[in-house]
C-alpha atoms as a PDB file:
ATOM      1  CA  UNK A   1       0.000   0.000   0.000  1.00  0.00           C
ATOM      2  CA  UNK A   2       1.225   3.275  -0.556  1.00  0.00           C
ATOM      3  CA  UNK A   3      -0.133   6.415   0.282  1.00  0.00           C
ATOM      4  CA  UNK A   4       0.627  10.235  -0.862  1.00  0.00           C
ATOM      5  CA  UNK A   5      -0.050  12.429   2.243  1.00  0.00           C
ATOM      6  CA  UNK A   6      -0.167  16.677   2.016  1.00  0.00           C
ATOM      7  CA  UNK A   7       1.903  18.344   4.617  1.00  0.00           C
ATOM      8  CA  UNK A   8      -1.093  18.695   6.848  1.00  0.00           C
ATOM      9  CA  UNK A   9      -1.616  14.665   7.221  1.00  0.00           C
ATOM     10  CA  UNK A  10      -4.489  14.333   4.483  1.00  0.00           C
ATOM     11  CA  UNK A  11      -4.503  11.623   2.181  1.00  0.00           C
ATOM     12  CA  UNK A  12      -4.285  13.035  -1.274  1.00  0.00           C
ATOM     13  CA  UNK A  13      -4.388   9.390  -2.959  1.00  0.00           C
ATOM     14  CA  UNK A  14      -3.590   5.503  -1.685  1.00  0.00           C
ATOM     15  CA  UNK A  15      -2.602   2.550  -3.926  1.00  0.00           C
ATOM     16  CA  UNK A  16      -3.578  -0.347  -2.485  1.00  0.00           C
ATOM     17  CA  UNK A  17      -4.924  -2.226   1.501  1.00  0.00           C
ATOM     18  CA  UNK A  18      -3.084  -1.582   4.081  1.00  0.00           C
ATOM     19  CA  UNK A  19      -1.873  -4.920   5.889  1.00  0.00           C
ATOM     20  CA  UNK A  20      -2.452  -6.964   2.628  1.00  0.00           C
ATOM     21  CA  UNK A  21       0.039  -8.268   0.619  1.00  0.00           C
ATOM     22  CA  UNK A  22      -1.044  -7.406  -3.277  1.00  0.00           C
ATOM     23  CA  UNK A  23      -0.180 -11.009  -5.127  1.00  0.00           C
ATOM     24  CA  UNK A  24      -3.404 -11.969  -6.230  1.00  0.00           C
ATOM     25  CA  UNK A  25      -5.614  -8.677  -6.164  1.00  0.00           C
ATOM     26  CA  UNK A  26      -6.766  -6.394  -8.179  1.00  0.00           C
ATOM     27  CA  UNK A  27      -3.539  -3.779  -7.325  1.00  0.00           C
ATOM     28  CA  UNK A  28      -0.766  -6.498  -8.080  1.00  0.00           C
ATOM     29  CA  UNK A  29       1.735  -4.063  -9.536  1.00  0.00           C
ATOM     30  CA  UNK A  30       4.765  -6.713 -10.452  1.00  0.00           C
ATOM     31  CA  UNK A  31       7.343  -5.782 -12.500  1.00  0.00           C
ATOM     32  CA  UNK A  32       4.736  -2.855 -13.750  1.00  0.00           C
ATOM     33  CA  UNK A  33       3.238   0.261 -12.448  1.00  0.00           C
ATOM     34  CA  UNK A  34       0.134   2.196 -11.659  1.00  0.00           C
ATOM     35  CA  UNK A  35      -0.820   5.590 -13.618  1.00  0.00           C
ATOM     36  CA  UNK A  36      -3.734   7.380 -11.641  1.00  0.00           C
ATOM     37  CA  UNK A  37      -6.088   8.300 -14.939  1.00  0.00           C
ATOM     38  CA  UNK A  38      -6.122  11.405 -15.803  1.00  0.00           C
ATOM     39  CA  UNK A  39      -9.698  11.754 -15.609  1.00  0.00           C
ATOM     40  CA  UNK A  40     -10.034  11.958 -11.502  1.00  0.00           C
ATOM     41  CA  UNK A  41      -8.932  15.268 -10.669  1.00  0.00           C
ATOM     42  CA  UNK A  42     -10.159  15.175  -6.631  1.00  0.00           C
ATOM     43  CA  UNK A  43      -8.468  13.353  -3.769  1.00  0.00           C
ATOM     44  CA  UNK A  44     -10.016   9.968  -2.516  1.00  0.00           C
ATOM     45  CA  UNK A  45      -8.691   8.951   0.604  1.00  0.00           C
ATOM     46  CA  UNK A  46      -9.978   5.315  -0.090  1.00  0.00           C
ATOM     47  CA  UNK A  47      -8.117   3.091  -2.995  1.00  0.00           C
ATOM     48  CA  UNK A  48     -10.464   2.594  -5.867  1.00  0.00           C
ATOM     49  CA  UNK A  49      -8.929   0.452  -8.460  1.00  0.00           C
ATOM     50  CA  UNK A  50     -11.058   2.432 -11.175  1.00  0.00           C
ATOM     51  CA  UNK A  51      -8.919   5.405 -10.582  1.00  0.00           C
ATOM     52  CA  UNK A  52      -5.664   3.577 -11.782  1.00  0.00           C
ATOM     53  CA  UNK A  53      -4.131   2.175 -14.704  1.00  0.00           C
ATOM     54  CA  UNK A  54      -2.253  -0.745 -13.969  1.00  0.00           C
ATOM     55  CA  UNK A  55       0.046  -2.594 -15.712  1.00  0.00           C
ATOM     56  CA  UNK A  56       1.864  -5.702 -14.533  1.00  0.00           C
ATOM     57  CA  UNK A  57       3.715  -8.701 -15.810  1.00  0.00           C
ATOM     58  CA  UNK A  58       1.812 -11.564 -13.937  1.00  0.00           C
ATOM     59  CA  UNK A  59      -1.625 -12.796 -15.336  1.00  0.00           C
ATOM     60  CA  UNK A  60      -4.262 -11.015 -13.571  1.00  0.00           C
ATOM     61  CA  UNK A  61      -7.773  -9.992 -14.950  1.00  0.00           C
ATOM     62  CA  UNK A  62      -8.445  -8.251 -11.891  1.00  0.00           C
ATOM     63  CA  UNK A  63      -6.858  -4.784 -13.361  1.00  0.00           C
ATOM     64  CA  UNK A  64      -6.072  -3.277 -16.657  1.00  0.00           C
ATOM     65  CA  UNK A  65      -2.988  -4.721 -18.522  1.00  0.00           C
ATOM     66  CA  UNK A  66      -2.215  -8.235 -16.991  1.00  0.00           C
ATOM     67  CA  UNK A  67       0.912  -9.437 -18.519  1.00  0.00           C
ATOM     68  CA  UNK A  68       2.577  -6.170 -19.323  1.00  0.00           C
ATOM     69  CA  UNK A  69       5.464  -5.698 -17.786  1.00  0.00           C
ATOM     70  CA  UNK A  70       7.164  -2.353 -17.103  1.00  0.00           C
ATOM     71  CA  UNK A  71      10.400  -2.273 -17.063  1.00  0.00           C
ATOM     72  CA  UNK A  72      12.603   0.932 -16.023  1.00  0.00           C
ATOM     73  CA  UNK A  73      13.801   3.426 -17.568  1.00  0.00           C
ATOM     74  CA  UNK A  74      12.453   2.201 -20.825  1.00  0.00           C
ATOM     75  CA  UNK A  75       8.763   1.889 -20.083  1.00  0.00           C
ATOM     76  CA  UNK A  76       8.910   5.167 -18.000  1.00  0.00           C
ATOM     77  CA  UNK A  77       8.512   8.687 -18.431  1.00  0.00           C
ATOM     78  CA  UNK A  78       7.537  11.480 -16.431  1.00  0.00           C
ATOM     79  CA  UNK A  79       5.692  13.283 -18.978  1.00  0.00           C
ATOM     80  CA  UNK A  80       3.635  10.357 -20.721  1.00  0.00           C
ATOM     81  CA  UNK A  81       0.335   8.775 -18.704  1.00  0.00           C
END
């Protein structure tokens, strides 16, 4: 689980449960990553795995791109959702 906090202690956004280990779910990130779409523009304190693009190398059809792995630097870039 991750979480991106503002200075004042308010969630802004969270990736995944806290206390559970993501093989198997719907936020299994292996080898990949998770773009928050573009489309949400307000904070949500709560992980909602609509709000993310996720791509991953294991076989998943819990979330978006199940075996498409990410690999760095080549498959990232700041300026490209």
């Amino acid at each position: 689980m991750y979480e991106l906090v503002k200075n004042t202690g308010a969630r802004i956004a969270i990736f995944g449960v806290t206390g559970e280990n993501g093989n198997g779910t719907n936020w299994e990130y292996e080898d990949g990553r998770a773009v928050k779409n573009i489309s949400i523009s307000a904070p949500n304190p709560l992980f909602t795995v609509s709000e993310w693009i996720i791509y991953s190398a294991v076989s998943n059809s819990l979330f978006t791109n199940p075996n498409s792995a990410q690999n760095a630097p080549d498959d990232f870039n700041p300026r490209v959702r």
